[in-house]
Each structure stands twice: as structure tokens, then as C-alpha cells.
N, C-alpha and C. Protein backbone atom coordinates (compact mmCIF):
# COMPACT_ATOMS: atom_id res chain seq x y z
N UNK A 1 137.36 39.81 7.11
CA UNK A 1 136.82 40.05 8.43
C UNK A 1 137.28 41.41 8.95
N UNK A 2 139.00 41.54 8.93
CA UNK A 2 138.80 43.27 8.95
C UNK A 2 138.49 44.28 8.59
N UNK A 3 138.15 43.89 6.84
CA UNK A 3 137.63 45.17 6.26
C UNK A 3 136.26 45.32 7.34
N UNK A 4 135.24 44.78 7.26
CA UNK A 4 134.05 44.54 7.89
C UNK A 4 133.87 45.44 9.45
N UNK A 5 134.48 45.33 9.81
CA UNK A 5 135.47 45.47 11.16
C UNK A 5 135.63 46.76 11.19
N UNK A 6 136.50 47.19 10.34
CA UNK A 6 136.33 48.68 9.79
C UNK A 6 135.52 49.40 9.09
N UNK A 7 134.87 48.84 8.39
CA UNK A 7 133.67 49.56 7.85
C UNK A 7 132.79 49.87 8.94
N UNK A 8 132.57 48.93 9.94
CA UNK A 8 131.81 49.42 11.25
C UNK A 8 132.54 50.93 11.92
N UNK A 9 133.60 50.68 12.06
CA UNK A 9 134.06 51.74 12.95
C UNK A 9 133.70 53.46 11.98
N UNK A 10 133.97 53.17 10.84
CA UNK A 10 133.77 54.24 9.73
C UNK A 10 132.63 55.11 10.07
N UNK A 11 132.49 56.52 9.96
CA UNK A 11 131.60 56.97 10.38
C UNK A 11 130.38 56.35 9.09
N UNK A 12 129.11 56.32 10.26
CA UNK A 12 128.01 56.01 9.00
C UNK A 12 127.23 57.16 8.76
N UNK A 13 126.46 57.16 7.89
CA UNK A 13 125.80 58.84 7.20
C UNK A 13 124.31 57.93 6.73
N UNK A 14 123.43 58.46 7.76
CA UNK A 14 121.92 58.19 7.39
C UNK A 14 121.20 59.09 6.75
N UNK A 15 119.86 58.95 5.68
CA UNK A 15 119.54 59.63 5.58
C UNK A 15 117.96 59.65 6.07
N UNK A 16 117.20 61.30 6.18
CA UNK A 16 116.36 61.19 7.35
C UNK A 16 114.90 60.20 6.50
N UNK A 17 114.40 59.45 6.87
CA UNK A 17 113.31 58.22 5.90
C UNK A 17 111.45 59.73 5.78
N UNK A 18 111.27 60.15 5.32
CA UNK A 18 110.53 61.03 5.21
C UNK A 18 109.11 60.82 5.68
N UNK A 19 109.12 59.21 4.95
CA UNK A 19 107.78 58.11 4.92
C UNK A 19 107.42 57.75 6.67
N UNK A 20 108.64 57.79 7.54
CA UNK A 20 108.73 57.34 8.41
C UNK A 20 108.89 58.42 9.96
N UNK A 21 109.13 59.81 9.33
CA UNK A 21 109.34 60.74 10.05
C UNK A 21 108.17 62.05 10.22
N UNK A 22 108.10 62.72 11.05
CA UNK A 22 107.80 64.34 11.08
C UNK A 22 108.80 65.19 11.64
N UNK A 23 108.17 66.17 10.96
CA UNK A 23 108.50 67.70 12.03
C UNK A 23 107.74 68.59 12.01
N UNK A 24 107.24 68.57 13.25
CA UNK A 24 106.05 68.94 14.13
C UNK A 24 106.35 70.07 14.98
N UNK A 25 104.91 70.85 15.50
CA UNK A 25 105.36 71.18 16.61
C UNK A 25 103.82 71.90 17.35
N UNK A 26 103.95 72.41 18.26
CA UNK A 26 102.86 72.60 19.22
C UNK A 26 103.13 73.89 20.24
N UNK A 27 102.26 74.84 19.94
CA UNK A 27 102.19 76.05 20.53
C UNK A 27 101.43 76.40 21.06
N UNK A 28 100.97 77.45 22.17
CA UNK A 28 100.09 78.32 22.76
C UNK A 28 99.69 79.14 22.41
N UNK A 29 98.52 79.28 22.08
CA UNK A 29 98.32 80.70 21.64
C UNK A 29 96.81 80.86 22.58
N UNK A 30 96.74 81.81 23.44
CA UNK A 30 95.67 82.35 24.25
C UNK A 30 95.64 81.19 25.13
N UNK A 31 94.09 80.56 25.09
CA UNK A 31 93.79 79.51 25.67
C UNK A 31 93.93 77.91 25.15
N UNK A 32 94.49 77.76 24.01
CA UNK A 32 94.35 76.44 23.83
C UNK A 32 96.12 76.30 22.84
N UNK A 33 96.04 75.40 22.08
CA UNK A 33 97.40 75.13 21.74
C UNK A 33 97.28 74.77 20.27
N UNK A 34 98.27 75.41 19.13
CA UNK A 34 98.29 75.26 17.97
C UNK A 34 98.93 74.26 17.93
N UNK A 35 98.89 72.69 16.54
CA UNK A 35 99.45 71.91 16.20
C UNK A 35 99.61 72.22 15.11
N UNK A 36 100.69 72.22 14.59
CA UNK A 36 101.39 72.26 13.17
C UNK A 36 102.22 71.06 12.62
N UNK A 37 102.71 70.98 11.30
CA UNK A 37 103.88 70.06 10.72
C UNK A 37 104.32 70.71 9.55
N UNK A 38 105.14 70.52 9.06
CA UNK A 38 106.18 70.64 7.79
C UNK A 38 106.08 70.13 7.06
N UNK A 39 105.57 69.82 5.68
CA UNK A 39 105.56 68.37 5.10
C UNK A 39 106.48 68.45 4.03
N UNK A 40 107.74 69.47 4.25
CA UNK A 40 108.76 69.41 3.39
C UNK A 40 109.74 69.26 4.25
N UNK A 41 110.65 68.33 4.15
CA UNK A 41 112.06 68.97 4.86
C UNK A 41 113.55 67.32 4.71
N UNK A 42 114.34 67.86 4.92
CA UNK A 42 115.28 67.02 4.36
C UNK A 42 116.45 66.67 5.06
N UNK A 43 117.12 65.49 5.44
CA UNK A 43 118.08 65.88 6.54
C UNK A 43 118.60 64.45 6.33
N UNK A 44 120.20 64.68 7.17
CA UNK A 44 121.00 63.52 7.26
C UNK A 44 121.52 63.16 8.90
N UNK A 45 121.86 62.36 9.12
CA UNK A 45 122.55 61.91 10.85
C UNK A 45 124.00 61.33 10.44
N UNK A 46 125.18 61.64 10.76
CA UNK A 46 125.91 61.51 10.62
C UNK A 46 126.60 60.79 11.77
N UNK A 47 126.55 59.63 12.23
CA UNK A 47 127.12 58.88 13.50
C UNK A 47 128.73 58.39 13.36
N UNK A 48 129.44 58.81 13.94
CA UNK A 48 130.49 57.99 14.55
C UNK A 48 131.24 57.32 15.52
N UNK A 49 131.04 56.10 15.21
CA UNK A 49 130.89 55.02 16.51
C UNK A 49 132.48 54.97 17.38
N UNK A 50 133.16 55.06 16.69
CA UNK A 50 134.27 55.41 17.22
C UNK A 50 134.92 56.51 17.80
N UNK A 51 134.16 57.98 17.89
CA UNK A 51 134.04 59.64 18.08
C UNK A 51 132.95 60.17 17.97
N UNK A 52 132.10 59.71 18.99
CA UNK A 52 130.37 60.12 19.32
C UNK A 52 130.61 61.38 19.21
N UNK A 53 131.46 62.34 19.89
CA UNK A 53 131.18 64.08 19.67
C UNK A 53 131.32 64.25 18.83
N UNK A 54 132.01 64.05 17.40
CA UNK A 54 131.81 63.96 16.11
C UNK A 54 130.95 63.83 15.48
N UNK A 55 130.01 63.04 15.98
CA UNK A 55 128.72 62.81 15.13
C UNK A 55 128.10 64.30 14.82
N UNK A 56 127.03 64.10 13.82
CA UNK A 56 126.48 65.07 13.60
C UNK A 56 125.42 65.21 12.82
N UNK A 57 124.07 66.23 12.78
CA UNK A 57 122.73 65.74 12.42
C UNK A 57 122.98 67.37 11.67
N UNK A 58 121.84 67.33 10.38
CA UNK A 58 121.57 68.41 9.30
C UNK A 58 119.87 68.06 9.22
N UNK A 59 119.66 69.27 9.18
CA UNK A 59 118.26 69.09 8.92
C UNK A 59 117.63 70.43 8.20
N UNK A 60 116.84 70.14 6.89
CA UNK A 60 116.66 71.68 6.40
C UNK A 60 115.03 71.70 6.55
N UNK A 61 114.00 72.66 6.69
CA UNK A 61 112.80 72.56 6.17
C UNK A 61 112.80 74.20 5.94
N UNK A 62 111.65 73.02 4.53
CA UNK A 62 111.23 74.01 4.13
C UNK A 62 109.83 74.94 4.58
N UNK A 63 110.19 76.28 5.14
CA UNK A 63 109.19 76.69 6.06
C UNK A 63 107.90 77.12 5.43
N UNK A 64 107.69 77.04 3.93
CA UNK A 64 106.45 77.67 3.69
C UNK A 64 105.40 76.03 3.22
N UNK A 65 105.99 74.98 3.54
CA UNK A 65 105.26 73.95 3.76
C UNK A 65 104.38 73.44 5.39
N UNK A 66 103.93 74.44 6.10
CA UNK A 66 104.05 74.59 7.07
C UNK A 66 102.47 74.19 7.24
N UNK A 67 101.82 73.52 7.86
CA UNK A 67 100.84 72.85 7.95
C UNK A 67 99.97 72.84 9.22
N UNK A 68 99.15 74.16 9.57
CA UNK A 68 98.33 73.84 10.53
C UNK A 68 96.34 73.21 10.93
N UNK A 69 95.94 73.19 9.22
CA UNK A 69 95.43 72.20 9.23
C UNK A 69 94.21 73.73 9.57
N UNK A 70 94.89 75.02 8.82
CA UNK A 70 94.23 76.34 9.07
C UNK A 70 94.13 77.05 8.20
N UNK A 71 93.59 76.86 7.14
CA UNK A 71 94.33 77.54 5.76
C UNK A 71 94.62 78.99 6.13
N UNK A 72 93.68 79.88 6.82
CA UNK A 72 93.89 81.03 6.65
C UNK A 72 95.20 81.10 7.71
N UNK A 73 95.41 80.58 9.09
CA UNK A 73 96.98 80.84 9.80
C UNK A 73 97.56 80.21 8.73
N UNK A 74 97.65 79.17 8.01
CA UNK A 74 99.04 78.52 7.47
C UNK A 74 99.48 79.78 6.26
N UNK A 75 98.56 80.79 5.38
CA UNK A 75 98.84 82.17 5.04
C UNK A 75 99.62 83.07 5.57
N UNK A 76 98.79 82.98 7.13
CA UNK A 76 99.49 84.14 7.40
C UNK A 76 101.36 83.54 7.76
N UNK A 77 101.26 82.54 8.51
CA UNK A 77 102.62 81.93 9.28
C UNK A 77 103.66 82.17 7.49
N UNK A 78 102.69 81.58 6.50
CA UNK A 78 103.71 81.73 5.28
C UNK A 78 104.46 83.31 5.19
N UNK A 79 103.40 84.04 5.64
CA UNK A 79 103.42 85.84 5.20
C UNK A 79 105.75 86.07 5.62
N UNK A 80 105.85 87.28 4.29
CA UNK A 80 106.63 87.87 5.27
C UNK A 80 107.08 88.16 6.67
N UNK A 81 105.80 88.82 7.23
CA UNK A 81 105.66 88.97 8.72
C UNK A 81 106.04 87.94 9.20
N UNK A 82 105.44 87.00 9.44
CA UNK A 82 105.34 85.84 10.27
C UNK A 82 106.79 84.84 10.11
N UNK A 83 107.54 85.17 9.09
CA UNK A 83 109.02 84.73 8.64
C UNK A 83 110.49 85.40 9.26
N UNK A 84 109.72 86.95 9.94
CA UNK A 84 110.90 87.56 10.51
C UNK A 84 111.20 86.95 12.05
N UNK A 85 112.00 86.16 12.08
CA UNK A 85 111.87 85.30 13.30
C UNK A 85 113.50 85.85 14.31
């Protein structure tokens, strides 16, 4: 019963479910608003229940998977240019 006990308190380390997630996002451009997504990217959540400011989240994407559903912007956003951020 104490191991148990302690294994709770232990920090836990999730990893991000891909099937179950995005990363998205939504911009302005002139008059109307670009929607994009990522359909690469990889990440963990690191919680500790016992030292919440401890916790801690990683998240990588990969930016030339970048998806606006535009072939010719999702080119350019890939371009050099569009990478110097």
C-alpha cells in the first residue's frame, strides 16, 4: 500500500497521444484569417503532484510539416524566408 502511495506522489511523465491531439493555429492576414496545423510534432508533460512548479511540458514540431490546406502558402511558409522568424 505504500509503495502505491508513492508511486503516486513520483513525478509522472506523459507522453503527448498524437491520434488524439493538434497543433494548430490561426492568423490574419488582410481581411480574413489563415488556418493551419502541423502534422508532425512530438512532446512529453511532465507532472509533479507533489511540486506543481516543477512540472514541466516539451514539445518539438516539426515546422516544414506545416499544413494550410494551400499548397502554394504551405511552399512558401516551408521557404527559407518564411523560417527566419
Amino acid at each position: 500500500m505504500t509503495a502505491a502511495l508513492d508511486a503516486m506522489k513520483a513525478a509522472q511523465t506523459y507522453a503527448i497521444d498524437k491520434t488524439h491531439s493538434e497543433v494548430a493555429f490561426q492568423v490574419r492576414h488582410l481581411l480574413t484569417k489563415v488556418r493551419g496545423r502541423f502534422t508532425e510534432f512530438a512532446g512529453t508533460v511532465v507532472f509533479d503532484l507533489e511540486h506543481p512548479g516543477q512540472s514541466s511540458a516539451s514539445l518539438t514540431i516539426d515546422a516544414s510539416s506545416v499544413d494550410t490546406g494551400t499548397p502554394d502558402r504551405d511552399t512558401h511558409l516551408r521557404s527559407d524566408v518564411a523560417m527566419i522568424i
